[in-house]
C-alpha atoms as a PDB file:
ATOM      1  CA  UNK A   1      42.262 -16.487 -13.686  1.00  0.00           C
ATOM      2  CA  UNK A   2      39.462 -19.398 -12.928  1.00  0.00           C
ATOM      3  CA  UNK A   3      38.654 -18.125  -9.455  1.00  0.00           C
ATOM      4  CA  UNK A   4      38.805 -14.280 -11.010  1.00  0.00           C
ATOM      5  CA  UNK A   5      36.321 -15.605 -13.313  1.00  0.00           C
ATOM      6  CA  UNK A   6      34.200 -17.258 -10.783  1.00  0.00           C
ATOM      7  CA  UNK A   7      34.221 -13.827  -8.381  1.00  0.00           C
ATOM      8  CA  UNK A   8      32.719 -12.261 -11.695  1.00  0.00           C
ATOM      9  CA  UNK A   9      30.210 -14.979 -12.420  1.00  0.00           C
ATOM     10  CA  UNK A  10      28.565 -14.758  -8.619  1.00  0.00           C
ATOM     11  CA  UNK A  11      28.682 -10.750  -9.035  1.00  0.00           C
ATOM     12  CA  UNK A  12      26.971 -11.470 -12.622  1.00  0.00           C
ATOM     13  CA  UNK A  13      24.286 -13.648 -11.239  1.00  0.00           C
ATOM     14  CA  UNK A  14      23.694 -11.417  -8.464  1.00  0.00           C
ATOM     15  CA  UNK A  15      23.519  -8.220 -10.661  1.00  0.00           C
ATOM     16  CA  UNK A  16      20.924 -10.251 -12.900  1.00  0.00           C
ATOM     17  CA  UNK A  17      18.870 -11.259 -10.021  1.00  0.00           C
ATOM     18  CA  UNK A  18      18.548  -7.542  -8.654  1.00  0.00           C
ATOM     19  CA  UNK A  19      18.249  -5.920 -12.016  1.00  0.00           C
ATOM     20  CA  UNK A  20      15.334  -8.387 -13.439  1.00  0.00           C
ATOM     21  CA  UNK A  21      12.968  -8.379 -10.397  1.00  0.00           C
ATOM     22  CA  UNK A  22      13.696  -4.924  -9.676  1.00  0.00           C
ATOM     23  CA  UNK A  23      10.282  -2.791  -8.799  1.00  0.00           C
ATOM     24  CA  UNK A  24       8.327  -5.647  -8.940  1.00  0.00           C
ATOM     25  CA  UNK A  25       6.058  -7.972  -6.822  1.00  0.00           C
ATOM     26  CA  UNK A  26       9.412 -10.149  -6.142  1.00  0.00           C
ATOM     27  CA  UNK A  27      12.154  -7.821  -6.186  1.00  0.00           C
ATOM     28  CA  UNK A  28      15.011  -9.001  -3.861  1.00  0.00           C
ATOM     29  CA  UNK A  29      14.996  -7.916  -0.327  1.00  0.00           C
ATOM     30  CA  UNK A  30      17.611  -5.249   0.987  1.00  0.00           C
ATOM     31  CA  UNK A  31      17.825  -8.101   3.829  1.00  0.00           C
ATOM     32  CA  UNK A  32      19.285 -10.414   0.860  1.00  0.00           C
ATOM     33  CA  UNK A  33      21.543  -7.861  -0.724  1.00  0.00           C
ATOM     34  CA  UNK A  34      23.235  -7.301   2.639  1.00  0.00           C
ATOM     35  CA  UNK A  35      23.737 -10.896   3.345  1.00  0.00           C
ATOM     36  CA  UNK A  36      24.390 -11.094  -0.108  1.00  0.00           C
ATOM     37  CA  UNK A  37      27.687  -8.761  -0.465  1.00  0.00           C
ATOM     38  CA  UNK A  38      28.782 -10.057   3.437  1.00  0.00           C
ATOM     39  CA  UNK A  39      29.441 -13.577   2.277  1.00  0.00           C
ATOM     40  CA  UNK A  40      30.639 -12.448  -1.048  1.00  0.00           C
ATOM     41  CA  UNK A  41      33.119 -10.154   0.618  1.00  0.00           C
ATOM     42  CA  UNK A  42      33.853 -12.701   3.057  1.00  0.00           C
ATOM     43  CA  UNK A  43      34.472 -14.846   0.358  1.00  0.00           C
ATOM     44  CA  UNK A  44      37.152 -12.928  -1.336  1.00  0.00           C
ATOM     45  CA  UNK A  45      38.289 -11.674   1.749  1.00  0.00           C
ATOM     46  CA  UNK A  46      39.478 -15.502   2.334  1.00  0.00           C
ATOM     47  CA  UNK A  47      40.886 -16.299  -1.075  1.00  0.00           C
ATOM     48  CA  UNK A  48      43.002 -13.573  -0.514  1.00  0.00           C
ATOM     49  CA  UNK A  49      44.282 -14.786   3.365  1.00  0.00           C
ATOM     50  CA  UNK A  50      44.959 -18.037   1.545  1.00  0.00           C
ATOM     51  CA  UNK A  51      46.639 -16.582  -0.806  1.00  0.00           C
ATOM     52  CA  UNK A  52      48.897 -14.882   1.543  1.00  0.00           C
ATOM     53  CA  UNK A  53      49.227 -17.928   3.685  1.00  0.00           C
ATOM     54  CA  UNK A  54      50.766 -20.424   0.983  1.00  0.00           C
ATOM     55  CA  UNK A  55      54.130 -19.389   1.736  1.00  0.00           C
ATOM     56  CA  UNK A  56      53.978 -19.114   5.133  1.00  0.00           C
ATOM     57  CA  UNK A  57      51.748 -21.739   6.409  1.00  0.00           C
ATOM     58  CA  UNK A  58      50.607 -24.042   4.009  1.00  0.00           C
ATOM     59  CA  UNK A  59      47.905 -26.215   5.540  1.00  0.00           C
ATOM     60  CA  UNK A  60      46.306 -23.067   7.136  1.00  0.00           C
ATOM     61  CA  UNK A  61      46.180 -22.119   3.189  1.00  0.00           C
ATOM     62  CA  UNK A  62      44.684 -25.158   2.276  1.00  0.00           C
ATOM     63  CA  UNK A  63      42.020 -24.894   5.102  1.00  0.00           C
ATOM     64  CA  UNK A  64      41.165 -21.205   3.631  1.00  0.00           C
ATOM     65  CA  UNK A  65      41.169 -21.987   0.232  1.00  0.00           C
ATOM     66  CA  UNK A  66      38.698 -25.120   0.557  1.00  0.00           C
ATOM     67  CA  UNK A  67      36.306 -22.827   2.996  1.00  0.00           C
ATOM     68  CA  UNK A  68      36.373 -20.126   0.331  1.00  0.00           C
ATOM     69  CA  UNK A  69      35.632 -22.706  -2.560  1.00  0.00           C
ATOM     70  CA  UNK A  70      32.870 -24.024  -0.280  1.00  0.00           C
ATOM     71  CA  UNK A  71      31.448 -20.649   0.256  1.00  0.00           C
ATOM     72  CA  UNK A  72      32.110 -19.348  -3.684  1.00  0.00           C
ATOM     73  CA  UNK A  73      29.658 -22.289  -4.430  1.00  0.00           C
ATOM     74  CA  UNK A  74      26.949 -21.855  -2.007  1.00  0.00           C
ATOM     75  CA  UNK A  75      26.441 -18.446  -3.517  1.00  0.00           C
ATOM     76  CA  UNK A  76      26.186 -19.619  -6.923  1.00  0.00           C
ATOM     77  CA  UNK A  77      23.843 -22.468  -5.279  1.00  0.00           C
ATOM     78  CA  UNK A  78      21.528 -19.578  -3.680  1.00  0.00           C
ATOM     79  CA  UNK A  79      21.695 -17.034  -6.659  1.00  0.00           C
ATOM     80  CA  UNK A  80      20.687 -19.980  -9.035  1.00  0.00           C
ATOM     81  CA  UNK A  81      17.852 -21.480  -6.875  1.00  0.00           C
ATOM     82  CA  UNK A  82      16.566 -17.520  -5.830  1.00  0.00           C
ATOM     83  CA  UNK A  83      16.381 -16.573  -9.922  1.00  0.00           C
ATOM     84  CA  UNK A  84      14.564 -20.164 -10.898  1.00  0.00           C
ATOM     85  CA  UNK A  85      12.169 -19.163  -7.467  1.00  0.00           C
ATOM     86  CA  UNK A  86      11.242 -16.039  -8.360  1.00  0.00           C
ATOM     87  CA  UNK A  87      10.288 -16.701 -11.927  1.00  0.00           C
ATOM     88  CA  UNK A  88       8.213 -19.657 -10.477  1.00  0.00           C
ATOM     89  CA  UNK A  89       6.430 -16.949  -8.451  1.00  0.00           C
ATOM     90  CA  UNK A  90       5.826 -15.071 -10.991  1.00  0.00           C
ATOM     91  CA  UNK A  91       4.576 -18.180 -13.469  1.00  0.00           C
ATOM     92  CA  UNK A  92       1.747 -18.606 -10.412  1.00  0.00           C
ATOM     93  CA  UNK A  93       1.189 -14.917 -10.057  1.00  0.00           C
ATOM     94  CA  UNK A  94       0.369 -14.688 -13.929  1.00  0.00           C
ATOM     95  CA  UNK A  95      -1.446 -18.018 -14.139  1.00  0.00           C
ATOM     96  CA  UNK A  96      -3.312 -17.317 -11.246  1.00  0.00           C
ATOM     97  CA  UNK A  97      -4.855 -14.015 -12.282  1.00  0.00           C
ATOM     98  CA  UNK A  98      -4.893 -14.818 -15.971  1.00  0.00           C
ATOM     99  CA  UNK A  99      -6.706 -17.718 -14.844  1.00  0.00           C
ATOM    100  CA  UNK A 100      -4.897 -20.031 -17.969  1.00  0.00           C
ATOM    101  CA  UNK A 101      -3.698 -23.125 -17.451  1.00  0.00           C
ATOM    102  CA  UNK A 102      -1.458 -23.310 -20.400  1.00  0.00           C
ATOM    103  CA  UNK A 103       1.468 -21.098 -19.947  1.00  0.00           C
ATOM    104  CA  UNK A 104       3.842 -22.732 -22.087  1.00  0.00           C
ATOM    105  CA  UNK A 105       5.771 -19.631 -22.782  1.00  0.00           C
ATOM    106  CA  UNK A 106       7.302 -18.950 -19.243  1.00  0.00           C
ATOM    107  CA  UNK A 107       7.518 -22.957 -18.480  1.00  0.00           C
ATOM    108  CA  UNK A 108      10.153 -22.858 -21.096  1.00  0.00           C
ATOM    109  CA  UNK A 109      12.030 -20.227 -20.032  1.00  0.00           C
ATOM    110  CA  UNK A 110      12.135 -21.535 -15.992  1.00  0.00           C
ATOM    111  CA  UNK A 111      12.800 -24.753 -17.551  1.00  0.00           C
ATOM    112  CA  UNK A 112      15.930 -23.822 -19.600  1.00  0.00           C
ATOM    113  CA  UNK A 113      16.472 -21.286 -16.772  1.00  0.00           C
ATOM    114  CA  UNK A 114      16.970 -23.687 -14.319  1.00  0.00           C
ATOM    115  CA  UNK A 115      18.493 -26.434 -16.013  1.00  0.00           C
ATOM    116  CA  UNK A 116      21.222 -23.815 -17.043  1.00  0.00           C
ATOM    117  CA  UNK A 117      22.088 -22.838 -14.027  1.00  0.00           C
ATOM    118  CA  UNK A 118      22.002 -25.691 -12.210  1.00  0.00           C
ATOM    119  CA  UNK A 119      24.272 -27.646 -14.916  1.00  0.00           C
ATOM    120  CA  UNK A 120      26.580 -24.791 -15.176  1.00  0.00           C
ATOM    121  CA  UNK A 121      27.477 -25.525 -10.912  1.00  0.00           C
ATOM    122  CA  UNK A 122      28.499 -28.693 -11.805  1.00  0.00           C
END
């Protein structure tokens, strides 16, 4: 159930990620999405060999399951950092042509943005 629930989360952030910058200035690249749903696939793809490998060969499982883990993370890692980066592009983008200096409004979402996240990987 836990990693279910993680496979759901990464899909979740991703799926946020697209739909939010989506036709706009910093809309995710087709170059990400691809890489994107490789790894995640991958990912999966390895959970499930490990999976199938506990009875069989158990330290080739435990090799599997730690590189999935590993991977399962780094996505969550890269989703995370790529949604607190793009609404910092888009804080200078609107400072910069509103020519204000006291945005407080997005600050405090990309601050409880990106605490968030990054407290939730740990």
């Amino acid at each position: 159930t836990y990693v279910l629930n993680n496979f759901l989360l990464i899909a979740l952030l991703f799926t946020r990620l697209v739909a939010i910058f989506e036709n706009t200035a910093v809309q995710v690249s087709k170059r990400f999405v691809i890489i994107f749903w490789c790894v995640y696939t991958s990912t999966i793809l390895c959970g499930i060999s490990a999976a199938g490998f506990v009875s069989h060969a158990p330290s080739s499982a435990s090799v599997l399951v730690i590189a999935a883990a590993m991977m399962a993370f780094a996505l969550m890692v890269v989703l995370a950092y790529a949604f607190v980066y793009k609404l910092l592009v888009v804080h200078r983008q609107k400072t910069s042509r509103n020519g204000a200096t006291n945005n407080n409004d997005l600050k405090t979402v990309i601050t409880k943005s990106s605490m968030l996240s990054f407290i939730s990987l740990s």
